[in-house]
PDB file of N, CA and C in Angstrom:
ATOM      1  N   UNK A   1     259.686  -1.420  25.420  1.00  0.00           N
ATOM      2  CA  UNK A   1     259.123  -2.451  26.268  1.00  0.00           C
ATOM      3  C   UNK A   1     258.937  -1.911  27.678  1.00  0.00           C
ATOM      4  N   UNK A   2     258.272  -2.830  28.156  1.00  0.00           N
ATOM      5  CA  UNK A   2     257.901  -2.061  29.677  1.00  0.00           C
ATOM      6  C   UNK A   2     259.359  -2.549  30.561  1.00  0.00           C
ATOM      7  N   UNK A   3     259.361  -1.637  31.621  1.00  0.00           N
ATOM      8  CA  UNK A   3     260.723  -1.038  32.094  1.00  0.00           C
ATOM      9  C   UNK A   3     260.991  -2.014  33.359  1.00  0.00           C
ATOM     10  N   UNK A   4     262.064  -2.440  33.811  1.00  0.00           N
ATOM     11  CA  UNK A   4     262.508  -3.912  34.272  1.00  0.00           C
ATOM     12  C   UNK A   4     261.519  -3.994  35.784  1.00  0.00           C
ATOM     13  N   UNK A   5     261.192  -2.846  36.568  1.00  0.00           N
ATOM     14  CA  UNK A   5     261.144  -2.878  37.777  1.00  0.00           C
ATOM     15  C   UNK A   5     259.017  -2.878  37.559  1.00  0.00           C
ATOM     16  N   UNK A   6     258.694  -2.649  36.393  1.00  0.00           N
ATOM     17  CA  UNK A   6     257.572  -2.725  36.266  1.00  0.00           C
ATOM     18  C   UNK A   6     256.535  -4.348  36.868  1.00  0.00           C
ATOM     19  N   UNK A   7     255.682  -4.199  37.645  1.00  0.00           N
ATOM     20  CA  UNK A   7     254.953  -5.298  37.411  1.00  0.00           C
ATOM     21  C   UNK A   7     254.474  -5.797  36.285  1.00  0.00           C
ATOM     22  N   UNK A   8     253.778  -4.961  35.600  1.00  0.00           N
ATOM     23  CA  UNK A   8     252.665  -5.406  34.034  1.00  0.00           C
ATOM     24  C   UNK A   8     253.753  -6.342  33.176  1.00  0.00           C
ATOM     25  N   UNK A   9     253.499  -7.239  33.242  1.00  0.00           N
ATOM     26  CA  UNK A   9     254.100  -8.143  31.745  1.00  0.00           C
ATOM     27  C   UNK A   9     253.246  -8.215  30.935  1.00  0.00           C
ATOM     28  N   UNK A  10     253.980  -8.117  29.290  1.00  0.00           N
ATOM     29  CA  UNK A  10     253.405  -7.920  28.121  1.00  0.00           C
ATOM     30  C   UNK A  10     252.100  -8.812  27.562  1.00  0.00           C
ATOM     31  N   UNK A  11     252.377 -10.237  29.115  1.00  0.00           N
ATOM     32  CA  UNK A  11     250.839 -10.978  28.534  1.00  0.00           C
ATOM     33  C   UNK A  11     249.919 -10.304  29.570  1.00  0.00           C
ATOM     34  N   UNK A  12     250.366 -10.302  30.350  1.00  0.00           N
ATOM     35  CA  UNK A  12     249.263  -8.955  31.342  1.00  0.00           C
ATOM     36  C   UNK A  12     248.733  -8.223  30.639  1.00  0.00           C
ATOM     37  N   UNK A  13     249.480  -7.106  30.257  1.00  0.00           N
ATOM     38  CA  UNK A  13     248.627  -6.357  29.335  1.00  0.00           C
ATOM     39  C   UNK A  13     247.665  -6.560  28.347  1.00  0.00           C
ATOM     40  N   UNK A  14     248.327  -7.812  27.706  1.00  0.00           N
ATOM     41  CA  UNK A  14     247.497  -8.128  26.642  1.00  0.00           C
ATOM     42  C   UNK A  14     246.179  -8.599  27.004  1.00  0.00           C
ATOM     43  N   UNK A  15     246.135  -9.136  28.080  1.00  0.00           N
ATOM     44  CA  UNK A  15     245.383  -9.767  28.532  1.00  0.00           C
ATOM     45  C   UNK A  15     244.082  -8.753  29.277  1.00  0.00           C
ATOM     46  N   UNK A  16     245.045  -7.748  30.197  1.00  0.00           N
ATOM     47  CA  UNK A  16     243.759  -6.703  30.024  1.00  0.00           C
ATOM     48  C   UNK A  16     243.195  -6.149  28.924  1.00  0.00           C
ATOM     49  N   UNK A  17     243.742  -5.715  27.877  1.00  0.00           N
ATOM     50  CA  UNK A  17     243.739  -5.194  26.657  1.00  0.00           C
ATOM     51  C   UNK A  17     242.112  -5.949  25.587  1.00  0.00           C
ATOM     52  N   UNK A  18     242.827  -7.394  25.528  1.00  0.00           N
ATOM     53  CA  UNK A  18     241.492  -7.830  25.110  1.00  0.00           C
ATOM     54  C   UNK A  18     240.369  -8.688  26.006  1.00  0.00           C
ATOM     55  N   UNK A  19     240.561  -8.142  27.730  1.00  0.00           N
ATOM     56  CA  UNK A  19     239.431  -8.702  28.734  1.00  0.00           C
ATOM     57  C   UNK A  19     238.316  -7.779  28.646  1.00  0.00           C
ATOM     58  N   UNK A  20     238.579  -6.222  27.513  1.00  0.00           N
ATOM     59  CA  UNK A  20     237.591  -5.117  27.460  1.00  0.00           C
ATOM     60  C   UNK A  20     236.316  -5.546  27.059  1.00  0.00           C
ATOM     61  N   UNK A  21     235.385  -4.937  27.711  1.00  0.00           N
ATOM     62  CA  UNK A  21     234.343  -5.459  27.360  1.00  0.00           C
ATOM     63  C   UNK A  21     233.907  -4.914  26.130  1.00  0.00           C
ATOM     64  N   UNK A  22     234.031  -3.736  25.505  1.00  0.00           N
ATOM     65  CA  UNK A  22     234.302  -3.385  23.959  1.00  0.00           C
ATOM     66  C   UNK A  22     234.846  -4.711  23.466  1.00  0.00           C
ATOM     67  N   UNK A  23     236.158  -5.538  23.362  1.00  0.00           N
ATOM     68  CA  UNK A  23     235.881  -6.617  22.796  1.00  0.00           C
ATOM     69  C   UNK A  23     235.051  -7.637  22.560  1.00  0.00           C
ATOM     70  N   UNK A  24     234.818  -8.290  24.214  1.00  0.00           N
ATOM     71  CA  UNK A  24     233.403  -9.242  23.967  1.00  0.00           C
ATOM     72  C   UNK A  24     232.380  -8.712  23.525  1.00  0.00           C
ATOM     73  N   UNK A  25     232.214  -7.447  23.094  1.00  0.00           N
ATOM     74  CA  UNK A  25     231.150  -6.784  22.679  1.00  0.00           C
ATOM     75  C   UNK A  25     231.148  -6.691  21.026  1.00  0.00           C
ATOM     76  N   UNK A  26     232.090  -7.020  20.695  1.00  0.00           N
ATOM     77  CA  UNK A  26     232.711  -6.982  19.189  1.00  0.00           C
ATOM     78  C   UNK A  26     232.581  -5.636  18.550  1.00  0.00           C
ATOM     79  N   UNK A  27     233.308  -4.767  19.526  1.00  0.00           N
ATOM     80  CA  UNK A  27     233.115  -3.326  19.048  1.00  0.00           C
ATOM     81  C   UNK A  27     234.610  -3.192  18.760  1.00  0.00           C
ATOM     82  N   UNK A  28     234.959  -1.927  18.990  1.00  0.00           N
ATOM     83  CA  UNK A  28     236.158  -1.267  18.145  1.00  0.00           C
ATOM     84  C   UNK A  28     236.885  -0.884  19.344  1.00  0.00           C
ATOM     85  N   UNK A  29     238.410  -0.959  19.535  1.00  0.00           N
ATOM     86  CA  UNK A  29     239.146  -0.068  21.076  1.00  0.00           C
ATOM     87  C   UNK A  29     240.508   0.308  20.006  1.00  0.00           C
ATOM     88  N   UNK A  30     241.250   1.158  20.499  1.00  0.00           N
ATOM     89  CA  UNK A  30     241.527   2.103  19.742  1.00  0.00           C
ATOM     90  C   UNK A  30     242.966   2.153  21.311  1.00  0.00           C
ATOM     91  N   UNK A  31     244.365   2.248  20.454  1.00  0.00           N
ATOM     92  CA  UNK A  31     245.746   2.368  21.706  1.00  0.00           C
ATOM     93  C   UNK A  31     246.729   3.189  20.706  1.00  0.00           C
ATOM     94  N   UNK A  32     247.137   3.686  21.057  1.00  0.00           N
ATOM     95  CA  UNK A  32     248.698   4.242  21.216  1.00  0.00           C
ATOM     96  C   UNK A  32     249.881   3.669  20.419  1.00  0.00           C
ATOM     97  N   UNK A  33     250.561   3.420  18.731  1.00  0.00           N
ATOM     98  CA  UNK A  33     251.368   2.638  18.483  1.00  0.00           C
ATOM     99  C   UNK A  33     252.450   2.388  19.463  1.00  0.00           C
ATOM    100  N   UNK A  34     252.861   4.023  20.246  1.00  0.00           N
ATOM    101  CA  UNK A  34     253.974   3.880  21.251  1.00  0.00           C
ATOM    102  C   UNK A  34     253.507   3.150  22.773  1.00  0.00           C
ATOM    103  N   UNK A  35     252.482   2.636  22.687  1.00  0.00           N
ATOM    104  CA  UNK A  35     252.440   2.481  24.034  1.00  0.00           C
ATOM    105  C   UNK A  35     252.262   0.907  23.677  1.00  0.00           C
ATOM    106  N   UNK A  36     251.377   0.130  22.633  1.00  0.00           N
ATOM    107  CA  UNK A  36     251.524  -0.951  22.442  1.00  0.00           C
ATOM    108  C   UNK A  36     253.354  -1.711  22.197  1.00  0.00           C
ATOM    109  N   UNK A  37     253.847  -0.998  21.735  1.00  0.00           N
ATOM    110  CA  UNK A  37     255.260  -1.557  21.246  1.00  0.00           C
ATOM    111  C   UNK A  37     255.841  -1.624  22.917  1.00  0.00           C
ATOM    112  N   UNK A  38     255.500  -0.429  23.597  1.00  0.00           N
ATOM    113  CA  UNK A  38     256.133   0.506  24.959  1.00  0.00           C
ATOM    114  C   UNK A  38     255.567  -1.792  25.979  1.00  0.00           C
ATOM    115  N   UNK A  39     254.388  -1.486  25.799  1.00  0.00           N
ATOM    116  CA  UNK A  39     253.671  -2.795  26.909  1.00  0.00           C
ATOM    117  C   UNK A  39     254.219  -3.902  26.725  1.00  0.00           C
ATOM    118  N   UNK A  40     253.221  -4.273  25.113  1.00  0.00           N
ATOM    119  CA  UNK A  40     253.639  -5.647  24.763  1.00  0.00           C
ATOM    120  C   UNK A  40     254.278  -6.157  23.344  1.00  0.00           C
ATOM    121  N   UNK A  41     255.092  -5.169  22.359  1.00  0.00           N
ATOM    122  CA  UNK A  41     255.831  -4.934  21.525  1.00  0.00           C
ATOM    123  C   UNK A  41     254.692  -5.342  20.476  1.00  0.00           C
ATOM    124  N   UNK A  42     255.059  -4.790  19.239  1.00  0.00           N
ATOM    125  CA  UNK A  42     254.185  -4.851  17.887  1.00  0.00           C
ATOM    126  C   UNK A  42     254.147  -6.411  17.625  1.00  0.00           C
ATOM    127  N   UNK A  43     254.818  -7.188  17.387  1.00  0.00           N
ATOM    128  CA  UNK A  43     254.868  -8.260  16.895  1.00  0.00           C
ATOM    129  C   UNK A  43     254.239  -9.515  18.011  1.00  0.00           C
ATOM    130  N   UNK A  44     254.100  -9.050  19.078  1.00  0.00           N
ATOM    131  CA  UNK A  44     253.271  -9.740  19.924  1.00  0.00           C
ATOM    132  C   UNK A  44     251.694  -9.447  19.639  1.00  0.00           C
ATOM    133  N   UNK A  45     251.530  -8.023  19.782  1.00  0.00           N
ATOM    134  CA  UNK A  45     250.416  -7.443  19.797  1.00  0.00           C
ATOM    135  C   UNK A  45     249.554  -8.602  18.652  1.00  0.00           C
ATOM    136  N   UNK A  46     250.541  -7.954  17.451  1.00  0.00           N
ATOM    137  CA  UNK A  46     250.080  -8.790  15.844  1.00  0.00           C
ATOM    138  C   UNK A  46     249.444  -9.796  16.173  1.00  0.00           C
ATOM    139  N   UNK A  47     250.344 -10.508  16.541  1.00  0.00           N
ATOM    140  CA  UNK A  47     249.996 -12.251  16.922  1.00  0.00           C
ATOM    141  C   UNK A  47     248.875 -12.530  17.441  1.00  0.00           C
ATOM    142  N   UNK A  48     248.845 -11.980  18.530  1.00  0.00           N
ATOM    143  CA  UNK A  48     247.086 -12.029  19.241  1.00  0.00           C
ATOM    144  C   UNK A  48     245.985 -11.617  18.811  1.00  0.00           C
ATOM    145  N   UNK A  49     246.172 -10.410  17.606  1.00  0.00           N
ATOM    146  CA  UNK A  49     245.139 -10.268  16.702  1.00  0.00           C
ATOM    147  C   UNK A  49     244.938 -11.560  16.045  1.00  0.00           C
ATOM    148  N   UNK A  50     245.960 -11.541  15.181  1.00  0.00           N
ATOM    149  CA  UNK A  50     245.660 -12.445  14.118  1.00  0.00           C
ATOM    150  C   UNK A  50     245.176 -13.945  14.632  1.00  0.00           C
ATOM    151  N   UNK A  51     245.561 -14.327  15.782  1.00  0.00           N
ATOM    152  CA  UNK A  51     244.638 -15.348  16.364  1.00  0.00           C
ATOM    153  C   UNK A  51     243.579 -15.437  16.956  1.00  0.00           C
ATOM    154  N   UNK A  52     243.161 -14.395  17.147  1.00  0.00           N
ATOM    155  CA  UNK A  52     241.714 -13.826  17.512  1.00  0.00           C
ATOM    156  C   UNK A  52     241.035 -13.693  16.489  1.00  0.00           C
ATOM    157  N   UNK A  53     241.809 -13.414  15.162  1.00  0.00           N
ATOM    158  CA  UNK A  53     240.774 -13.674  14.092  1.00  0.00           C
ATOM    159  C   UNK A  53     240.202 -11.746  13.549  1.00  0.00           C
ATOM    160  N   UNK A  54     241.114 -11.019  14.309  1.00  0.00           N
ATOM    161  CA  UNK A  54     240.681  -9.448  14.511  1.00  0.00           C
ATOM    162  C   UNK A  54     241.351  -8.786  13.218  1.00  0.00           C
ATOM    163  N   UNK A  55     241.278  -7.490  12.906  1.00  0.00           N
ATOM    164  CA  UNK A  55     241.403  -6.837  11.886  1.00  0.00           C
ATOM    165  C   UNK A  55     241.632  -5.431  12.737  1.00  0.00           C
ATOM    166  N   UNK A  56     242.922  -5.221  12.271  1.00  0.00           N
ATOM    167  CA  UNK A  56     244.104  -3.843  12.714  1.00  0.00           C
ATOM    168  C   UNK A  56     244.180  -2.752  11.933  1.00  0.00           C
ATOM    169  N   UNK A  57     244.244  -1.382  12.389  1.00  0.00           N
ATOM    170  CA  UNK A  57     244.592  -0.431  11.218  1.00  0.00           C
ATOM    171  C   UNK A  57     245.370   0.832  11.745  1.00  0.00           C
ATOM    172  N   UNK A  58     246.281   1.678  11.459  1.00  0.00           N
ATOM    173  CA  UNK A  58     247.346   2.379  11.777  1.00  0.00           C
ATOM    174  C   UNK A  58     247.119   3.518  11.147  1.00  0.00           C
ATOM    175  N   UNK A  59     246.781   4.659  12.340  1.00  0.00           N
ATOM    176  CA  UNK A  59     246.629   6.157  11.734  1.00  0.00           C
ATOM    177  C   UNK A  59     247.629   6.703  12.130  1.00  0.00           C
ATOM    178  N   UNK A  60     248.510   7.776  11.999  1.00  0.00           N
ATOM    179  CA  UNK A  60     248.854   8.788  12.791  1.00  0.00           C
ATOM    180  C   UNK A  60     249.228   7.956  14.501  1.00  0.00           C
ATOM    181  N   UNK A  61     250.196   7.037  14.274  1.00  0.00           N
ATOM    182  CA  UNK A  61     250.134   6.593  15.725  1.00  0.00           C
ATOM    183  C   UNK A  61     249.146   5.868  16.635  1.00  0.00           C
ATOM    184  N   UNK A  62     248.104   5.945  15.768  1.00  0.00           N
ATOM    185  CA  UNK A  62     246.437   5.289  16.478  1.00  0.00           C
ATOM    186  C   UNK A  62     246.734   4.031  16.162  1.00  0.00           C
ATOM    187  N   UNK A  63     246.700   3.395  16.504  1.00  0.00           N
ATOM    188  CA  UNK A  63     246.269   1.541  16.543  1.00  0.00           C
ATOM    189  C   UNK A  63     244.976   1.089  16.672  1.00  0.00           C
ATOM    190  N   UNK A  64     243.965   1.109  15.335  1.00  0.00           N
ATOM    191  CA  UNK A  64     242.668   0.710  16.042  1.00  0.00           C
ATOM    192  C   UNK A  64     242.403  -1.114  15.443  1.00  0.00           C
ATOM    193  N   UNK A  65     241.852  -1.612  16.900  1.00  0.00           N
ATOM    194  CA  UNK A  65     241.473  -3.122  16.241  1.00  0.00           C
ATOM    195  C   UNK A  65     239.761  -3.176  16.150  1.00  0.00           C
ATOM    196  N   UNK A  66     239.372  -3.583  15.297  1.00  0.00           N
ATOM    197  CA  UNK A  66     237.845  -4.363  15.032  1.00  0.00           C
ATOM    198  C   UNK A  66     238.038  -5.572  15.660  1.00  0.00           C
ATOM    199  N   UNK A  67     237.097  -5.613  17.193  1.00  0.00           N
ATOM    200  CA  UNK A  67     237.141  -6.793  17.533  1.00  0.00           C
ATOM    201  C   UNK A  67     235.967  -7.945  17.266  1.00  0.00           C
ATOM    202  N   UNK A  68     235.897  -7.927  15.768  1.00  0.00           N
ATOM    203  CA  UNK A  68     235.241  -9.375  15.559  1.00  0.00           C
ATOM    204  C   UNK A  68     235.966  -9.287  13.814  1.00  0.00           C
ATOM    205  N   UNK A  69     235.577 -10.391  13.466  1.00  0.00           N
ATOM    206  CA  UNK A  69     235.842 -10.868  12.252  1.00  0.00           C
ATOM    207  C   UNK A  69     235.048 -10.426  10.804  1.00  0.00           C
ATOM    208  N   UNK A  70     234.146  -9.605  11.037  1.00  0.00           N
ATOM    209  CA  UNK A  70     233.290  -9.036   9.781  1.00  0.00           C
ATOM    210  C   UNK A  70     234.400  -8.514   9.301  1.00  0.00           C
ATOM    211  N   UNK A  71     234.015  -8.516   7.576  1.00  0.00           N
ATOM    212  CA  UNK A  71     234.857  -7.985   6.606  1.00  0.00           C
ATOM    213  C   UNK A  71     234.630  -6.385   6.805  1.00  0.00           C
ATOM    214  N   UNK A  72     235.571  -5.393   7.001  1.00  0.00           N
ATOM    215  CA  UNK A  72     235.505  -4.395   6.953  1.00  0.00           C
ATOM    216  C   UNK A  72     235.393  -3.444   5.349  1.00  0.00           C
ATOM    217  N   UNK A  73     234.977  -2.393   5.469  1.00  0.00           N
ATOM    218  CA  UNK A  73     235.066  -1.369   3.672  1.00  0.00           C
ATOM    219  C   UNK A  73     235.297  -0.129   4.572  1.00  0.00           C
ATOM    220  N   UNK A  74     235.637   0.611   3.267  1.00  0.00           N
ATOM    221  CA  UNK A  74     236.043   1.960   3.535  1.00  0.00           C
ATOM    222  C   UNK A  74     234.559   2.705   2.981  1.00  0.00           C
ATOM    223  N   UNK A  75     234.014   3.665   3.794  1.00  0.00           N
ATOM    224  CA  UNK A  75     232.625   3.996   2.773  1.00  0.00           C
ATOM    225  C   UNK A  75     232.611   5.222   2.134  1.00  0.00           C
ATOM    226  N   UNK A  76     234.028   5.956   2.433  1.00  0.00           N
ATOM    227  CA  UNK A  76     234.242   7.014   1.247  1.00  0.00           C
ATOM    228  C   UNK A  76     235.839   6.283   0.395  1.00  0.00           C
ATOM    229  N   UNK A  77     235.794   4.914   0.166  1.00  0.00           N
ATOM    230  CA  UNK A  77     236.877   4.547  -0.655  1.00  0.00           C
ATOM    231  C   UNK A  77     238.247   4.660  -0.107  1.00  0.00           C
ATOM    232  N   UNK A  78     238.897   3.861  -0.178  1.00  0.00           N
ATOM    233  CA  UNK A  78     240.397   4.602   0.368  1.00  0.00           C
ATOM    234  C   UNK A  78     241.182   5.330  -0.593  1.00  0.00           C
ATOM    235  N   UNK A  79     242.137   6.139   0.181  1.00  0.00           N
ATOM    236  CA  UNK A  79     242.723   6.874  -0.861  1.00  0.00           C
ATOM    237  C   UNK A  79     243.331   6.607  -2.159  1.00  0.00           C
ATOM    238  N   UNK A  80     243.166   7.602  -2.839  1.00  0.00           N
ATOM    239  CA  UNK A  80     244.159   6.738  -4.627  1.00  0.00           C
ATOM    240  C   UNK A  80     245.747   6.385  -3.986  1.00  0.00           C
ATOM    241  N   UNK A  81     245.986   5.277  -4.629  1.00  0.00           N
ATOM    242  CA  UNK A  81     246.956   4.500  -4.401  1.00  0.00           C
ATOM    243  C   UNK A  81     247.216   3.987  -2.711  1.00  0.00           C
ATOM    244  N   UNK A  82     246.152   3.998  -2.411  1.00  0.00           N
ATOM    245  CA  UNK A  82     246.683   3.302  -0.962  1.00  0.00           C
ATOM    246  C   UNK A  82     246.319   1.622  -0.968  1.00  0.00           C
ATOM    247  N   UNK A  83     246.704   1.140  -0.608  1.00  0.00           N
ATOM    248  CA  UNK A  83     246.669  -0.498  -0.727  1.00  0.00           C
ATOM    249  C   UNK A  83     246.766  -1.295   0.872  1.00  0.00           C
ATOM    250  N   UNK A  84     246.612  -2.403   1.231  1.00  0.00           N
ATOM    251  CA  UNK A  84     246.569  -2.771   2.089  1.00  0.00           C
ATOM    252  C   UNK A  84     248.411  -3.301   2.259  1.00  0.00           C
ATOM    253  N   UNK A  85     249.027  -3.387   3.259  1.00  0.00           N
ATOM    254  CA  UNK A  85     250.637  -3.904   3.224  1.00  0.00           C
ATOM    255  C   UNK A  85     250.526  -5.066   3.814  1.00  0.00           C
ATOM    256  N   UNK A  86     251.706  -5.964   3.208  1.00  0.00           N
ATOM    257  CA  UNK A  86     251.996  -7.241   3.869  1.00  0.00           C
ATOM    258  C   UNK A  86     252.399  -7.017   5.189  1.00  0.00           C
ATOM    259  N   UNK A  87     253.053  -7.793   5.934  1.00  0.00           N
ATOM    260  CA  UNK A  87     253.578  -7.458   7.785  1.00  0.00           C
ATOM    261  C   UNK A  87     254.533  -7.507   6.898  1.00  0.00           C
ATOM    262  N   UNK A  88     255.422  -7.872   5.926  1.00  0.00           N
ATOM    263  CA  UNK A  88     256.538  -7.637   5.302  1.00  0.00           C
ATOM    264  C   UNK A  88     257.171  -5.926   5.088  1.00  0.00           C
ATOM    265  N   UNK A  89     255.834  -5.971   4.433  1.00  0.00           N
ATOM    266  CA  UNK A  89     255.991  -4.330   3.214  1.00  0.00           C
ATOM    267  C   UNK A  89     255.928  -3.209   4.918  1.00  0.00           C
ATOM    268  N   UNK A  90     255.455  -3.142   5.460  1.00  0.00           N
ATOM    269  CA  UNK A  90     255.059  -2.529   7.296  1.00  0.00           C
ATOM    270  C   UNK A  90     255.992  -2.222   7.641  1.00  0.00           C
ATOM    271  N   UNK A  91     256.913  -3.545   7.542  1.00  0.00           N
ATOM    272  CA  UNK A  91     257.919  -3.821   8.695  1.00  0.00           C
ATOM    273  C   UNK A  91     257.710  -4.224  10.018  1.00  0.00           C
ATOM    274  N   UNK A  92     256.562  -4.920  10.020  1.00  0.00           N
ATOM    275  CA  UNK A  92     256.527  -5.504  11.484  1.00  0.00           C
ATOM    276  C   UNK A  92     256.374  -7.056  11.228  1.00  0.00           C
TER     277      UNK A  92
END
């Protein structure tokens, strides 16, 4: 989490985060797993997706959101046996 003497609070951030104009643009922005958890912790982050109606995905530490609601595909397939996880199966 961000560090006590910091100004930015975690709705601050968030709040810059999705004021990008890549969002109102319903394009794609792309953060840091350590720096989202570091700002405004995973389970916040979540939340504001999922009420935005957005669609999340986790590479290698990458956090990328689709900021609009179209159904996304994979167009070379996803890998054998990869599946989508609950926030259960995640752990977040």
């Amino acid at each position: 989490m961000i560090p006590a003497h910091s100004p930015l609070t975690p709705e601050n951030w968030l709040r810059d985060l999705f004021d990008a104009q890549a969002v109102r643009d319903g394009a794609v922005i792309r953060r840091k797993a350590r720096d989202i958890e570091r700002y405004a912790g995973m389970d916040r982050f979540l939340a504001e997706v999922r009420r935005r109606g957005f669609q999340v995905a986790e590479n290698s530490g990458q956090i990328v959101i689709f900021c609009n609601r179209a159904q996304g595909r994979w167009l070379t397939g996803p890998p054998a046996g990869l599946r989508a996880l609950s926030l259960q199966e995640s752990g977040t």
